[in-house]
Protein backbone atom coordinates (compact mmCIF):
# COMPACT_ATOMS: atom_id res chain seq x y z
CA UNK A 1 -21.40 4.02 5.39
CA UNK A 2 -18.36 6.59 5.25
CA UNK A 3 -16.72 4.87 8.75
CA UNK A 4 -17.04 1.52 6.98
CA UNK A 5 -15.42 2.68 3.84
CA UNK A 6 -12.52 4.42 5.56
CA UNK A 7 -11.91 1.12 7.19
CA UNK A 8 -12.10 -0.79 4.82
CA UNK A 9 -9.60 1.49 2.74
CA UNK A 10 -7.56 1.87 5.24
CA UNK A 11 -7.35 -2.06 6.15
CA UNK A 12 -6.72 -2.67 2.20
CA UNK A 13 -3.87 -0.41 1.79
CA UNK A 14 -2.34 -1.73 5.40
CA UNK A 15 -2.07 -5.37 4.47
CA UNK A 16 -1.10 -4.28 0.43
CA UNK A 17 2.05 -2.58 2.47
CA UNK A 18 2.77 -5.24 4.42
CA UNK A 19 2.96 -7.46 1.69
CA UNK A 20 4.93 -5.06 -0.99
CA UNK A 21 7.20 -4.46 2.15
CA UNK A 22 7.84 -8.00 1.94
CA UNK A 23 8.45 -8.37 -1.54
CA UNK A 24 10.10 -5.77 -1.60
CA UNK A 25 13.36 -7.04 -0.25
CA UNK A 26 13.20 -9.61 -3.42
CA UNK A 27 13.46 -7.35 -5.64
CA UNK A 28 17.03 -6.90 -6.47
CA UNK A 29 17.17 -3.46 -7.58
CA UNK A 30 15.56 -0.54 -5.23
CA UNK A 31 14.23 1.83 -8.12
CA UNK A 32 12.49 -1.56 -9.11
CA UNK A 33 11.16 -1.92 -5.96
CA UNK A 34 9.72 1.28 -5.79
CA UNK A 35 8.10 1.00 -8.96
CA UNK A 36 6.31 -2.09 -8.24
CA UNK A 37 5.42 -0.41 -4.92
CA UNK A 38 3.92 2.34 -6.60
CA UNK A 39 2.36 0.27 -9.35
CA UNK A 40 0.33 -1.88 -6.84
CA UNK A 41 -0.64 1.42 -4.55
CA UNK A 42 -2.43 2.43 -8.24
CA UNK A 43 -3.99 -1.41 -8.51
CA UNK A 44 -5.05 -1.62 -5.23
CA UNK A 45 -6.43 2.22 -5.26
CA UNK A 46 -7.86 1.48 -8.67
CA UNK A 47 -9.27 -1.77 -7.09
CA UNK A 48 -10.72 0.12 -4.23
CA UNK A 49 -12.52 2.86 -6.13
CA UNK A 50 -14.42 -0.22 -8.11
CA UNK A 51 -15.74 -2.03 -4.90
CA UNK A 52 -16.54 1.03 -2.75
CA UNK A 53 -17.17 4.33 -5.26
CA UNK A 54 -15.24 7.03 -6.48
CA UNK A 55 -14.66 9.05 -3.55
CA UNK A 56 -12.15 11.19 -4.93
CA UNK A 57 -8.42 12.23 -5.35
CA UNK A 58 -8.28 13.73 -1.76
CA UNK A 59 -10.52 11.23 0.36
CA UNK A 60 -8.09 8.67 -1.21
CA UNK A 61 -4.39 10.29 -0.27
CA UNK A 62 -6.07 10.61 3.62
CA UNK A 63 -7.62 7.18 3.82
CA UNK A 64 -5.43 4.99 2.09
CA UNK A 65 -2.22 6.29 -0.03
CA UNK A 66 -0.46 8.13 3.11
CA UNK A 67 -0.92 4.73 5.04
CA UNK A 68 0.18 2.52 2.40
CA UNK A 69 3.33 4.57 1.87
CA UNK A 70 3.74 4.51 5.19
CA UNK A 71 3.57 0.97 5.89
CA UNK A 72 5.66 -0.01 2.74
CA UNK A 73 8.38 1.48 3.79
CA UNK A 74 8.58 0.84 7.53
CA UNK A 75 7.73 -2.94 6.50
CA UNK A 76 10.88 -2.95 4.17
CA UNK A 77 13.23 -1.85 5.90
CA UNK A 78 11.76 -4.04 9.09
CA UNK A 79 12.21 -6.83 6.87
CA UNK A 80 15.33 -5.52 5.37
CA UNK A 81 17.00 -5.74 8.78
CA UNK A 82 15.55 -9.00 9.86
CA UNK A 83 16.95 -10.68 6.67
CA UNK A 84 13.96 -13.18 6.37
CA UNK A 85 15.18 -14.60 3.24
């Protein structure tokens, strides 16, 4: 059950970056961009302790937060460059 939970964290947070990545270039200010960003990383880690269990601070950062982050960015500035507006 722990494998299918790190997946499934993992997977969540992935396509939440992808997608905040994306938004993220119509956003017109940066700082608001990060705050949204950060505001749905709490949502969607919020989301995820509800479905799966409270797993704690730690099992979170390593299964879901440093891949979100992660993803968020490089997806931003991916899309950033690409212009897909």
């Amino acid at each position: 059950m722990e494998k299918k939970a790190e997946k499934a964290s993992i997977v969540m947070h992935t396509i939440a970056g992808i997608a905040m990545g994306y938004a993220s270039i119509f956003v017109g200010n940066n700082r608001l961009a990060v705050c949204y960003g950060i505001a749905l990383l709490f949502i969607v880690g919020y989301i995820l302790q509800a479905t799966i269990g409270r797993k704690g601070l730690n099992w979170w950062v390593s299964n879901g937060m440093l891949a979100y982050l992660l993803i968020w960015f490089a997806s931003w500035i991916f899309f950033y460059n690409i212009k897909v507006v």
